[in-house]
Protein backbone atom coordinates (compact mmCIF):
# COMPACT_ATOMS: atom_id res chain seq x y z
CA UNK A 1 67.56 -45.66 -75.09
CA UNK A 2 64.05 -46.73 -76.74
CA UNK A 3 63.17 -44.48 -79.77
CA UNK A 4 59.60 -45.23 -81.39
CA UNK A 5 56.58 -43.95 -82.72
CA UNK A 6 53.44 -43.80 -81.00
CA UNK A 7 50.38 -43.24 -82.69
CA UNK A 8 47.13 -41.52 -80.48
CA UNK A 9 43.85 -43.52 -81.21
CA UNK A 10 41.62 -42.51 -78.58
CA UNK A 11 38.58 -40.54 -79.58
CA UNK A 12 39.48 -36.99 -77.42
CA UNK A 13 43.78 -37.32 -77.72
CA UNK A 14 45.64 -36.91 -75.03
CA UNK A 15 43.05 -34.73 -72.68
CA UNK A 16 43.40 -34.17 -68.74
CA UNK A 17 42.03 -37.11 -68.18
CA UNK A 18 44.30 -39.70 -70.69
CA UNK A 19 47.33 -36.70 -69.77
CA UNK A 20 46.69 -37.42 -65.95
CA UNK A 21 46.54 -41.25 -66.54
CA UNK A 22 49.84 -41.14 -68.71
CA UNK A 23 51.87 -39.16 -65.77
CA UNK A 24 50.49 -41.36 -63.05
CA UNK A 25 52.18 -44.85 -64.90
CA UNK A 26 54.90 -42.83 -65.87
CA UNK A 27 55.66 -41.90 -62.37
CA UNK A 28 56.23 -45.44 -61.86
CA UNK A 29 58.92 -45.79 -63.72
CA UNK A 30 62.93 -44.52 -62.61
CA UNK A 31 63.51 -44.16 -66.92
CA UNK A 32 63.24 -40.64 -68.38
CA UNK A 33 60.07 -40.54 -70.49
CA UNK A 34 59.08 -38.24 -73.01
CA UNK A 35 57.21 -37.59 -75.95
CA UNK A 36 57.39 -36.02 -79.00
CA UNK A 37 54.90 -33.85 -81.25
CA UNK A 38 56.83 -32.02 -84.12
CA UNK A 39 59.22 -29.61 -82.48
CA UNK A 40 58.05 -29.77 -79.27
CA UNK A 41 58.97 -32.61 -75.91
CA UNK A 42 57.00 -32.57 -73.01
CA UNK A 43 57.95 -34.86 -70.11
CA UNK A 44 55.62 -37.90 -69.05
CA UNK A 45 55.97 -37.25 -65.68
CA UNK A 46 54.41 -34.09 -65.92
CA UNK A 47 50.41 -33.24 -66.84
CA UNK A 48 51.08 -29.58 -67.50
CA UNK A 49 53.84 -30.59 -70.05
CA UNK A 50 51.82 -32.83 -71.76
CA UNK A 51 48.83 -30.82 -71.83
CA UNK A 52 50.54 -27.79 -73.35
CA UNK A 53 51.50 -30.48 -76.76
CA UNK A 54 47.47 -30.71 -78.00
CA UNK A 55 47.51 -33.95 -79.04
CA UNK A 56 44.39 -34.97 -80.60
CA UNK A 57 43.41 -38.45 -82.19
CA UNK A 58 45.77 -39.50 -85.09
CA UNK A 59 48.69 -37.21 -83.92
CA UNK A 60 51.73 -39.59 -84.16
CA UNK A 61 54.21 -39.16 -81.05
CA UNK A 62 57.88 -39.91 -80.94
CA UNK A 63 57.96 -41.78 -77.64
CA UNK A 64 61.82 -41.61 -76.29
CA UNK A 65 62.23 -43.61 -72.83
CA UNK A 66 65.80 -43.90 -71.18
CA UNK A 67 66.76 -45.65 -67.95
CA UNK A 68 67.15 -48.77 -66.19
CA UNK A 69 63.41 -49.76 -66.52
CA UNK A 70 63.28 -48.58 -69.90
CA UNK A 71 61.93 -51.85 -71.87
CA UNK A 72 58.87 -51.96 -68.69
CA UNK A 73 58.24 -48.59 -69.54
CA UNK A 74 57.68 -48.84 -72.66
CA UNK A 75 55.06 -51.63 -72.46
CA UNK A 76 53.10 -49.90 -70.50
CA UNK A 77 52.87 -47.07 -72.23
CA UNK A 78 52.14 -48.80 -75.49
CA UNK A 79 49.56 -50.99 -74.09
CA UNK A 80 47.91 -47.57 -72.70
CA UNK A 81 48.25 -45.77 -75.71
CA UNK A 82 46.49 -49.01 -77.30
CA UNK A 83 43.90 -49.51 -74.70
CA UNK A 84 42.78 -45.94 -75.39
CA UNK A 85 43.31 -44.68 -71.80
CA UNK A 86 40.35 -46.95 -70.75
CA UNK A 87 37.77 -45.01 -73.06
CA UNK A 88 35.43 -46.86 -75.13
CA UNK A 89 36.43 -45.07 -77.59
């Protein structure tokens, strides 16, 4: 099981847009993926989930991934979360 922090850099957080881009490479994946904001865990695999969590720029996620695939997963998702979800910003 991968436990790590995540940190949200992109100008508009995780929007419908970013949310929607985050379940589609998720989806790719056979691992369990979630995320974390304070007291709260939404599942990567679903954009309604995520949504719900308002994250906004800064917010620092607990990113837990476990599964066969787990270590893939999680390079993706980092290098997503650090390309900004394709924004320029």
């Amino acid at each position: 099981m991968i436990n790590e922090k995540i940190i949200v850099i992109n100008k508009f957080g995780l929007h419908t847009r970013a949310a929607a881009k985050l379940v589609a490479l998720s989806s790719t994946f056979q691992s369990k993926i979630e995320i974390q904001k304070n007291d709260q865990v939404a599942n990567c695999k679903s954009i309604m989930s995520l949504i719900v969590l308002g994250v906004t720029k800064g917010t620092v996620l607990d990113l837990m991934i476990s599964g066969t695939d787990e270590c893939e997963a999680r390079d993706a998702i980092r290098k997503l979360f650090d390309e900004r979800f394709g924004e320029k910003e």
